[in-house]
Protein backbone atom coordinates (compact mmCIF):
# COMPACT_ATOMS: atom_id res chain seq x y z
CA UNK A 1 63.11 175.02 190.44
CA UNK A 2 62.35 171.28 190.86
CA UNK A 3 66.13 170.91 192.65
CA UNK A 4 68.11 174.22 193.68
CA UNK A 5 71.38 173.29 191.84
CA UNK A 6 69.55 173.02 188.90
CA UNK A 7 70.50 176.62 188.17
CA UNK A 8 74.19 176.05 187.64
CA UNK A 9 73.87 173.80 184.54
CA UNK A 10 70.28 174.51 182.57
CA UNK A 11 70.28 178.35 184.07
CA UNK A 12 67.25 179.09 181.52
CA UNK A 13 65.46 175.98 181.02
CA UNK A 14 61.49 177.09 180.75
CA UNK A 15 60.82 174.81 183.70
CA UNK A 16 62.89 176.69 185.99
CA UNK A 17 59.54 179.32 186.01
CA UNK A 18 56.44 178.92 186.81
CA UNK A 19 53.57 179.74 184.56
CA UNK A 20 50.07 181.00 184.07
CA UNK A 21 48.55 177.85 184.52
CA UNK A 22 49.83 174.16 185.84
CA UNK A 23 49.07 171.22 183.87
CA UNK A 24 50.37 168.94 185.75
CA UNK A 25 54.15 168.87 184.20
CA UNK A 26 55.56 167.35 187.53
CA UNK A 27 53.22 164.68 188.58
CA UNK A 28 52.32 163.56 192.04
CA UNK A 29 52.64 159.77 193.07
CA UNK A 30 48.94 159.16 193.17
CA UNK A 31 48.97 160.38 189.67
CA UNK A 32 51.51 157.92 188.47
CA UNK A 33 49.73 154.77 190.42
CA UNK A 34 46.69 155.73 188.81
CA UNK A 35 47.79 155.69 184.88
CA UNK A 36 49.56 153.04 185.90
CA UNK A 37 53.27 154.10 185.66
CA UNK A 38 55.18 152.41 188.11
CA UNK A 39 58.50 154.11 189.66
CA UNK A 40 60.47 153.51 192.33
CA UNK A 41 61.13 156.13 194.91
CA UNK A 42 64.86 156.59 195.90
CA UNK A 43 65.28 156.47 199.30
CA UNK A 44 68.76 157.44 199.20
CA UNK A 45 67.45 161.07 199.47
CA UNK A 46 67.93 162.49 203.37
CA UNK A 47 64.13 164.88 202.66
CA UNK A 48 60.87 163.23 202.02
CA UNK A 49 60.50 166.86 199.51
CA UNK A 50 63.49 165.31 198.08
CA UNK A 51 62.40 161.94 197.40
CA UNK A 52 58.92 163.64 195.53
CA UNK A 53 60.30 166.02 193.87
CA UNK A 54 62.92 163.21 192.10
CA UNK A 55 59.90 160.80 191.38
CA UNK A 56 58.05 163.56 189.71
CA UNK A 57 61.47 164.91 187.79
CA UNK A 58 61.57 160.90 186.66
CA UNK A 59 58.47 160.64 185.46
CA UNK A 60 59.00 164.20 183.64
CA UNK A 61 62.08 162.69 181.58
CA UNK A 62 60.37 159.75 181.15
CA UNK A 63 57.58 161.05 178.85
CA UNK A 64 54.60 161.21 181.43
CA UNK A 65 52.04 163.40 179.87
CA UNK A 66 48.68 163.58 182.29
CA UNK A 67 46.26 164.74 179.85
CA UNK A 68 43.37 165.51 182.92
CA UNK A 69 46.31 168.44 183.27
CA UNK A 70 45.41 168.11 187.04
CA UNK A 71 47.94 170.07 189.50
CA UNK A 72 50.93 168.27 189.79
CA UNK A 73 53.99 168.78 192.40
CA UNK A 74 54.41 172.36 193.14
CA UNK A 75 58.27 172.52 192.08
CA UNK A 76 58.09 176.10 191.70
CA UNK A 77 57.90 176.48 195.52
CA UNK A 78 61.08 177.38 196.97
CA UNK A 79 62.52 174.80 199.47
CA UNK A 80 65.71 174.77 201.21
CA UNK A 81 66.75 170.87 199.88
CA UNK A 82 69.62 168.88 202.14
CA UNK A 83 72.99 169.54 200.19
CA UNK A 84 73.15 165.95 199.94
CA UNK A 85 70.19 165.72 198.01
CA UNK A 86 71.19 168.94 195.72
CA UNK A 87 74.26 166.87 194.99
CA UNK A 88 72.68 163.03 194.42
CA UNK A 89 70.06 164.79 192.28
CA UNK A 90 73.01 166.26 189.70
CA UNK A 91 75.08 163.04 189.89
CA UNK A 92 71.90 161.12 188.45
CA UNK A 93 71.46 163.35 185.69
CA UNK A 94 74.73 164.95 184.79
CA UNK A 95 78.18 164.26 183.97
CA UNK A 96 80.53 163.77 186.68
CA UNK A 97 82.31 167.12 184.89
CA UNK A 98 79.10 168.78 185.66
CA UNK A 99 79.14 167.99 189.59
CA UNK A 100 82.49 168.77 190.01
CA UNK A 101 81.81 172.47 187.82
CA UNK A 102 79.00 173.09 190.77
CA UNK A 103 81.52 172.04 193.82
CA UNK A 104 83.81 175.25 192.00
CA UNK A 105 80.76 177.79 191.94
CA UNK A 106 79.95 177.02 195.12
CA UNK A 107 83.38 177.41 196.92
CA UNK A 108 83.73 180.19 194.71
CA UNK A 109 80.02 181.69 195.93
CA UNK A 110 81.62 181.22 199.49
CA UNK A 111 79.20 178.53 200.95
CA UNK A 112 80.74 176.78 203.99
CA UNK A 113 83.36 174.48 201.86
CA UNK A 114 83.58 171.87 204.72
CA UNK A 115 79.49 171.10 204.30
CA UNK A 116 79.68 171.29 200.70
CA UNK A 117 82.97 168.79 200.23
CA UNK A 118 81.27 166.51 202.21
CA UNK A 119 77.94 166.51 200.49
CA UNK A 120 80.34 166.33 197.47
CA UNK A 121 81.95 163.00 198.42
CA UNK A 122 79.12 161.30 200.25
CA UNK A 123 77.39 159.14 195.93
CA UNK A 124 80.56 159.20 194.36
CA UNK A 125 79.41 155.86 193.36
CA UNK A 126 76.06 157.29 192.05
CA UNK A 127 75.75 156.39 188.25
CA UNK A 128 73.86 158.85 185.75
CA UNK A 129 70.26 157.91 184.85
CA UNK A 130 69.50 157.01 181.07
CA UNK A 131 65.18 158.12 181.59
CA UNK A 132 64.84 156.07 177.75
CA UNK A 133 64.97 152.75 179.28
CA UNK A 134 61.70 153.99 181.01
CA UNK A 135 59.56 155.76 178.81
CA UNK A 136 55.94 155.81 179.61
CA UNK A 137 53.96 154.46 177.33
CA UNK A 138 51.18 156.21 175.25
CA UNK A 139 47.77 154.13 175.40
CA UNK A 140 45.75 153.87 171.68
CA UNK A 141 47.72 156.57 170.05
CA UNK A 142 48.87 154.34 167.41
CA UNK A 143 44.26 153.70 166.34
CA UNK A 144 43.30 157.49 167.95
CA UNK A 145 41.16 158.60 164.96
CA UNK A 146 42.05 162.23 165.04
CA UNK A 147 38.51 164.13 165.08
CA UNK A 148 40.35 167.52 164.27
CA UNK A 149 41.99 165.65 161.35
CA UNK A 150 38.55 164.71 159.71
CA UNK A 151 37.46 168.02 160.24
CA UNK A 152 39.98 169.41 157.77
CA UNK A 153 41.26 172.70 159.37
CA UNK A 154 43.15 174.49 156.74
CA UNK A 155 46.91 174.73 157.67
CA UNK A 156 49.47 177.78 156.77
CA UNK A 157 52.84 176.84 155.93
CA UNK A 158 55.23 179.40 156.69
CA UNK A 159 58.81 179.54 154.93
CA UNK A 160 60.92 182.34 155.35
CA UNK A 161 63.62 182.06 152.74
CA UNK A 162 66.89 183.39 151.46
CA UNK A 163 69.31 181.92 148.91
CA UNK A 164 68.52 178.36 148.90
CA UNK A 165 65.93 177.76 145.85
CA UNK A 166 67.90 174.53 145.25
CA UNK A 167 66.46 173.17 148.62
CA UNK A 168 63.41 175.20 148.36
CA UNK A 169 62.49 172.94 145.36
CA UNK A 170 62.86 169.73 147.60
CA UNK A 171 61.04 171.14 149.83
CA UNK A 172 58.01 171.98 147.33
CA UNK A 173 57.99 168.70 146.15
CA UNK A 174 57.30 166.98 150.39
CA UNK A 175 54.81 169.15 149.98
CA UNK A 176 53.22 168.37 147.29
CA UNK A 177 53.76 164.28 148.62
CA UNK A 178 51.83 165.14 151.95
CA UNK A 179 48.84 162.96 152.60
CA UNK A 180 47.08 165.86 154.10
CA UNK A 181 45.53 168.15 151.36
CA UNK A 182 43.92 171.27 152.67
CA UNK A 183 47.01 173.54 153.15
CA UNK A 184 48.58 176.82 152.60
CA UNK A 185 52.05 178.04 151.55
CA UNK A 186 53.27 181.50 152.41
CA UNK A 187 56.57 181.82 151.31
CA UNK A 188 58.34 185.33 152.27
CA UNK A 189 61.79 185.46 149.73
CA UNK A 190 64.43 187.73 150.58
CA UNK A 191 66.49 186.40 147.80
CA UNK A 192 68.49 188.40 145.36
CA UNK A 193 67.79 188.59 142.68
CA UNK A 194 64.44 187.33 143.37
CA UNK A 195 63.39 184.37 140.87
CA UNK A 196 59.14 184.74 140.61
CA UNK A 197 59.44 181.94 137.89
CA UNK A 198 60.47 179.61 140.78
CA UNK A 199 56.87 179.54 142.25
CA UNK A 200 54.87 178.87 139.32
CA UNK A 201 53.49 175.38 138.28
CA UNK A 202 53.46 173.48 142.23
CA UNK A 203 50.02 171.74 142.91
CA UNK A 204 49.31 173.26 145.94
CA UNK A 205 47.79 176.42 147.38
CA UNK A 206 51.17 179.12 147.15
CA UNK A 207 51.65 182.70 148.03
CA UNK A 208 54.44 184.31 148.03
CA UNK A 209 55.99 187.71 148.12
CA UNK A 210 59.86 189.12 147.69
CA UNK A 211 60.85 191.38 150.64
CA UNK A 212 63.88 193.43 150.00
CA UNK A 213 64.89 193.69 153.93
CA UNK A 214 67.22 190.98 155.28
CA UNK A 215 64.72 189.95 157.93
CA UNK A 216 63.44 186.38 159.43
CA UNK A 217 61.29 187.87 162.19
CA UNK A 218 59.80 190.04 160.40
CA UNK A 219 58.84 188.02 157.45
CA UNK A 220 57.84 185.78 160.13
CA UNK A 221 55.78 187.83 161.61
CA UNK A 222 53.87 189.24 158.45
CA UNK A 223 53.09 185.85 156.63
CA UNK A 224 51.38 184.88 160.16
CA UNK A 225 49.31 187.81 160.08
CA UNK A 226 48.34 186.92 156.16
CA UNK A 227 47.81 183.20 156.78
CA UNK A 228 44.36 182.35 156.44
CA UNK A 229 44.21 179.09 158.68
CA UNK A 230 43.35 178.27 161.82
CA UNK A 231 47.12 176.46 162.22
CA UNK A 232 50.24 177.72 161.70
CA UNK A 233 53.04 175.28 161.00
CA UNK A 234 56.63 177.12 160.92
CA UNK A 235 58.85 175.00 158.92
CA UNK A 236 62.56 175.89 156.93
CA UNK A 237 63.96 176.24 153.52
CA UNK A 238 66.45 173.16 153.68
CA UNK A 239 64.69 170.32 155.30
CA UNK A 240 63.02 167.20 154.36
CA UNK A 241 59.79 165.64 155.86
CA UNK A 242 57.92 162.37 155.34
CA UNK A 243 54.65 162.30 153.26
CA UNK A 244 52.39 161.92 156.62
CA UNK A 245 54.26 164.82 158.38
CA UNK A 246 51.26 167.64 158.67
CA UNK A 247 49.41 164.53 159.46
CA UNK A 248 50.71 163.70 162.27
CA UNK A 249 51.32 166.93 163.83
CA UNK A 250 47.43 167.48 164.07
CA UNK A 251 47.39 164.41 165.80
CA UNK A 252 49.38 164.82 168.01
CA UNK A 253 47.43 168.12 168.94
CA UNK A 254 44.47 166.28 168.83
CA UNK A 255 45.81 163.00 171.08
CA UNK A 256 46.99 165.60 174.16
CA UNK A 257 45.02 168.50 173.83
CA UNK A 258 47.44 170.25 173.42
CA UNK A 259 48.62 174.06 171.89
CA UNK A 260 51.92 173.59 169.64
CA UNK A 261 52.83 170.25 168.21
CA UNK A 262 57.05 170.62 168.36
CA UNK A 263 58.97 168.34 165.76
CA UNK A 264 61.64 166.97 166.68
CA UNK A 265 64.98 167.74 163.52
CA UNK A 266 67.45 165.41 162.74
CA UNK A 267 70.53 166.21 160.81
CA UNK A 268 71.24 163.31 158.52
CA UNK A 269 69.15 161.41 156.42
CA UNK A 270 68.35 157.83 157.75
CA UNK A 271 69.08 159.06 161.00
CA UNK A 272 67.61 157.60 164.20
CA UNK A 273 65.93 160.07 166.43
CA UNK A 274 68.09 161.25 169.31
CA UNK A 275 67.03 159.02 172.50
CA UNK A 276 65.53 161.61 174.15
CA UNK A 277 63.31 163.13 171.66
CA UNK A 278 62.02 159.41 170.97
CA UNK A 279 59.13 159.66 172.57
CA UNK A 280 56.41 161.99 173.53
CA UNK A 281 57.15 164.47 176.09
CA UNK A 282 56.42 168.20 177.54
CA UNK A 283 58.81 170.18 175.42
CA UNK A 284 61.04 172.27 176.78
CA UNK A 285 62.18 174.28 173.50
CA UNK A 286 60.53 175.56 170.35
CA UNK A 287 62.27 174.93 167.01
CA UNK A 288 60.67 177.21 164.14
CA UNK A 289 61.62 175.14 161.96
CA UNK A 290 59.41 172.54 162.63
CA UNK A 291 56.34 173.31 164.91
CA UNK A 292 52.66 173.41 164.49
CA UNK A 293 50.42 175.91 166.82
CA UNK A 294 47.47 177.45 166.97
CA UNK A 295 47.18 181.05 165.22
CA UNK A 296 45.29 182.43 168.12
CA UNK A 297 48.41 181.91 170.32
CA UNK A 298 50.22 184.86 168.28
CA UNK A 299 47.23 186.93 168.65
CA UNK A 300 46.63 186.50 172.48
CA UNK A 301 50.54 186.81 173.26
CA UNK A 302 52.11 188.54 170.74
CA UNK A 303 54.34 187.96 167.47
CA UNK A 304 58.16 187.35 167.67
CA UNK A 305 60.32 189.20 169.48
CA UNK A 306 61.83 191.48 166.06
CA UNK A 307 64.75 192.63 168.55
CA UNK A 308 66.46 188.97 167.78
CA UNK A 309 66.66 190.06 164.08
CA UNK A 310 69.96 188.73 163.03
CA UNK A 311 71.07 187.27 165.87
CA UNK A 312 69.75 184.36 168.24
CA UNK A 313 67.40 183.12 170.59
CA UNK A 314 64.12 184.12 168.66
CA UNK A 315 62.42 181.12 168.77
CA UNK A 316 63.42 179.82 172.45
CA UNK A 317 62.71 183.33 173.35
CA UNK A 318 58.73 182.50 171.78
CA UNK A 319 58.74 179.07 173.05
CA UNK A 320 59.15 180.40 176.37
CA UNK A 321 56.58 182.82 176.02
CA UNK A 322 53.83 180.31 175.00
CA UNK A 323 54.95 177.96 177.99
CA UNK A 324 54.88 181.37 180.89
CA UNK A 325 51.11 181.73 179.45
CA UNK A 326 49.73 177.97 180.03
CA UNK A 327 49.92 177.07 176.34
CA UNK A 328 50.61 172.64 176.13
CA UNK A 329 53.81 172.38 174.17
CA UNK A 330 54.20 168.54 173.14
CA UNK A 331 57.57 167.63 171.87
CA UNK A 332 56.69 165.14 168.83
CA UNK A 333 58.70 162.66 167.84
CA UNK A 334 56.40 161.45 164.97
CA UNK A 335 56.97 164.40 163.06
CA UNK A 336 60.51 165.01 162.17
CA UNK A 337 62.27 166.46 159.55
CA UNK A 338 65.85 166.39 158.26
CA UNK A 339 67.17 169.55 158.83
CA UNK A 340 70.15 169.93 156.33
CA UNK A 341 71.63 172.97 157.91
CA UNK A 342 73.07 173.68 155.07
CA UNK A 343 76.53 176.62 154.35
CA UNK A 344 74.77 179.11 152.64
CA UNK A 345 71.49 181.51 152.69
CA UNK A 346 69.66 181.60 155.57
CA UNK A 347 70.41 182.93 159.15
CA UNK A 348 74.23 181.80 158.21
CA UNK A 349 73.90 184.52 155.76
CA UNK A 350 72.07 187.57 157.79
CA UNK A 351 73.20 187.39 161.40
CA UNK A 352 75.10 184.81 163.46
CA UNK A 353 74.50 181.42 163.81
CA UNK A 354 76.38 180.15 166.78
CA UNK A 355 75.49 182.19 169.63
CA UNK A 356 78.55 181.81 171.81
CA UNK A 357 81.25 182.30 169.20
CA UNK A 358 81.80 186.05 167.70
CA UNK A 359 82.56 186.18 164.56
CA UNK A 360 84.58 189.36 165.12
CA UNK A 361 87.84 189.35 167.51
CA UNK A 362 86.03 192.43 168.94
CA UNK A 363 82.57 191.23 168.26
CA UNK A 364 79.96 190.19 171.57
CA UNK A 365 80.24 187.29 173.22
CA UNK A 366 77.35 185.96 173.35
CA UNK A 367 75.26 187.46 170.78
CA UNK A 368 73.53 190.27 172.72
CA UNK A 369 70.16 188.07 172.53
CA UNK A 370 71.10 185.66 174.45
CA UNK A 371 71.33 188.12 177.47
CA UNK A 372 68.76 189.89 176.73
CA UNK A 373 66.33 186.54 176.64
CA UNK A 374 68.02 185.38 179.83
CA UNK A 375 68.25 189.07 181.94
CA UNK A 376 64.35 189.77 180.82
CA UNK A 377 62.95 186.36 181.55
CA UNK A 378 65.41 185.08 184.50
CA UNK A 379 67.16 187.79 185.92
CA UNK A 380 70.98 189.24 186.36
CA UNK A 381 72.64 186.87 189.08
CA UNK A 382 71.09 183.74 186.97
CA UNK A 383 72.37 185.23 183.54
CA UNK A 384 75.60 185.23 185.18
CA UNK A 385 75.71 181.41 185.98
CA UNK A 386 74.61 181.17 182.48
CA UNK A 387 78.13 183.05 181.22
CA UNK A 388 80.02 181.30 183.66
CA UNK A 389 78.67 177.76 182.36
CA UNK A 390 78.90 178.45 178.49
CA UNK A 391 81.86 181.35 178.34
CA UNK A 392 84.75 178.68 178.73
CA UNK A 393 83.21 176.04 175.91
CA UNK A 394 82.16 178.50 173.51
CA UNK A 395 86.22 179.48 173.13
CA UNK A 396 86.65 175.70 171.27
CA UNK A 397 86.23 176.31 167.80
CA UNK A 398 82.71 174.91 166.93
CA UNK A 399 84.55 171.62 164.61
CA UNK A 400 86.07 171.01 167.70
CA UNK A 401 83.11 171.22 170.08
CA UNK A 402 82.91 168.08 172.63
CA UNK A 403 86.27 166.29 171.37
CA UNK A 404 89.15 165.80 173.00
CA UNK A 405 91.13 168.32 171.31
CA UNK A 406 88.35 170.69 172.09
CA UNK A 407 89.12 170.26 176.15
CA UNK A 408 92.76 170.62 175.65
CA UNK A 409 92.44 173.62 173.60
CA UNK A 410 90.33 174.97 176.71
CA UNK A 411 92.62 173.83 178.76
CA UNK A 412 95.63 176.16 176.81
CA UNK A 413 93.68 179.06 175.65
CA UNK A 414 91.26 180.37 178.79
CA UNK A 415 94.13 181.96 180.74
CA UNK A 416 95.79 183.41 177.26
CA UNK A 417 92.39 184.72 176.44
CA UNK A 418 90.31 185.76 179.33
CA UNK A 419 91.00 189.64 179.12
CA UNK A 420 89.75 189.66 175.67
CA UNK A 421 86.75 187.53 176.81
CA UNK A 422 86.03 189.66 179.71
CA UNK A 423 85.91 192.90 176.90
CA UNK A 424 83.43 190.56 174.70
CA UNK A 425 80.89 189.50 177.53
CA UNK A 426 81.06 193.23 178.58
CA UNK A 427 80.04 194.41 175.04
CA UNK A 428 77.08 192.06 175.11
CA UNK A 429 75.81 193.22 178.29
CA UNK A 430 75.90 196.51 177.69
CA UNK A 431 74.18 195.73 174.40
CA UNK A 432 71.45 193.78 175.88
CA UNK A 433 70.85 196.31 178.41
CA UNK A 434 69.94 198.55 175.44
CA UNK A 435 67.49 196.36 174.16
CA UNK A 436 65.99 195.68 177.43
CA UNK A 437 65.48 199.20 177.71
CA UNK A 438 63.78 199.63 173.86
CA UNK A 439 61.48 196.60 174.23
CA UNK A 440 58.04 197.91 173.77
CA UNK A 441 55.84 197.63 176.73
């Protein structure tokens, strides 16, 4: 981990392991001063490991991509960091809430409370960093003439569907409007009663089958295997794209070398794109909904995990996978999509889709999936920082989540509710321990 204390508030970010191969993620200061990229070291830190290991965590948020892919800092070494450092390092990047919620795991942990107060208390003042207000800059992307573009690589579409034909038809239709020609469809319906008329007539190459099972990994899983290109570009049944969208997500693989080209999804149309998916950057999460990767990638690591069927996790489960193996993951703000998330069909419709919030009074909490991802990938005493971090939100209703009346209903409910919660986290660990133990070698 790039800073210890990291653990307590992004438990399973990808970064928190190292991988196959190093490309450089965290870059040295020679690297910066030679593309250029001015930062400022902050000599507030007490370690010199400190002071590094923040310059190459600012340059990380700030969109630095090397694309030599040279070593960079070796974050994934384990250090023993000043306390004062662990401390100055979360007030600059999380919410005050979040520094006080590590003070309480620690005393809790029993780490000498006298040393940690006082590394508590010592940047009170410190404000949070906003890393968009220093974005690196790209050089010539805007005039890179994509070679892999003019060599016309045939992409396959995937769209798993279920219920939505009204949005499927939208969807057809950005298709049909994309300035890139030489692509496939593979749509795998699970709708009922399945509608073949739907699919005839659209000026574009289409395949499509019905499968009777209830199943997005799996129908997943088997139009990959049937695609025919070289590319495979996972996409939804209820979003919208522009007309340059396939476009630019070669070009993007082309620019930086890289493996997956990951879209970045708004929710609402006109939309700006969320500050920090503005700009090019390592990605740190893989949306299936909108990402474009090479097919070889499935057959040198595997398809998707089918044990997330109907519940969550699949694709950050994947995304991780690719990362662990030295795949380039760019996160692509050129290529969005609307994402319309809309109430019916869909994962809504076959499993859950909020992770942390059973539908059932009785029911897991979190879906099993989650624990399974984070026990298999991260371990048991870090899974348990990430229930003690998300258990207490996820009891807000999810219309309430990150108001006011959200806190207060915290506030009223966690003592009221904690044996019942204590039952639910139980059921989900016992569950993923069952799929931990079926997982196919």
């Amino acid at each position: 981990m790039i800073f210890n204390f990291i653990k307590y508030h992004s438990p399973i970010w990808y970064f928190n392991l190292k991988p196959t191969k190093d490309h450089g993620y965290f870059p040295t200061e020679n690297q910066l001063e030679q593309a250029g990229f001015n930062l400022k070291i902050d000599h507030r830190y007490l370690s010199n490991e400190s002071k590094i290991r923040d310059l190459s965590w600012n340059a990380f948020q700030s969109g630095f991509i090397n694309k030599e892919y040279e070593a960079g800092v070796d974050i994934w070494q384990k250090v023993n960091l000043p306390i004062e450092d662990e401390y100055l390092f979360l007030r600059k990047n999380y919410h005050s809430a979040w520094v006080i919620y590590t003070l309480i795991i620690r005393l809790f942990t029993f780490h000498n409370p006298f040393k940690e107060v006082k590394a508590f208390f010592k940047n009170t003042k410190v404000k949070r960093e906003d890393y968009s207000t220093q974005i690196f800059e790209v050089q010539n992307y805007k005039d890179f003439k994509s070679d892999l573009i003019n060599e016309n690589p045939l992409i396959s579409v995937v769209i798993p569907t279920l219920n939505r034909y009204q949005y499927l038809k939208d969807v057809f239709k950005d298709l049909e409007n994309q300035t890139y020609k030489n692509f496939e469809v593979i749509v795998v319906d699970q709708t009922e009663p399945f509608q073949e008329d739907f699919y005839k007539e659209w000026k574009f190459d289409l395949n499509y089958w019905f499968q009777p099972e209830k199943a997005l990994w799996k129908a997943r899983n088997e139009a990959i295997k049937s695609a025919k290109g070289d590319y495979v570009l996972l996409y939804d049944d209820d979003s919208l794209v522009d007309s340059n969208w396939i476009e630019e997500h070669l070009k993007c693989l082309d620019y930086f070398q890289a493996d997956l080209s990951s879209g970045v999804s708004i929710s609402t149309v006109g939309a700006d794109v969320p500050q920090h998916y503005s700009y090019f950057r390592w990605s740190d999460q893989l949306d299936t909904g909108n990402v474009l990767l090479k097919k070889e990638i499935f057959y040198k690591i595997g398809f998707f995990d089918l044990q997330f069927e109907k519940q969550r996790m699949g694709d950050g489960e994947y995304g991780l996978r690719c990362y662990l193996n030295g795949f380039k993951n760019i996160s692509n703000y050129k290529a969005k999509r609307i994402h319309l998330k809309v109430s019916q069909g869909g994962l809504r419709q076959m499993g859950s889709w909020d992770g942390w919030r059973p539908k059932k009074l009785f029911g897991p909490r979190p879906v099993p999936s989650v624990l399974y991802l984070s026990r298999k990938y991260f371990g048991n005493s870090i899974t348990r920082y990430l229930l003690a971090k998300e258990i207490i939100p996820s009891l807000v209703p999810y219309k309430y989540k990150g108001s006011k009346v959200g806190k207060v209903v915290i506030f009223l409910l966690t003592l009221f509710v904690l044996p019942l919660v204590f039952i639910q986290v139980y059921l989900s660990w016992n569950a993923a321990s069952k799929m931990l133990k079926s997982q196919k070698p």
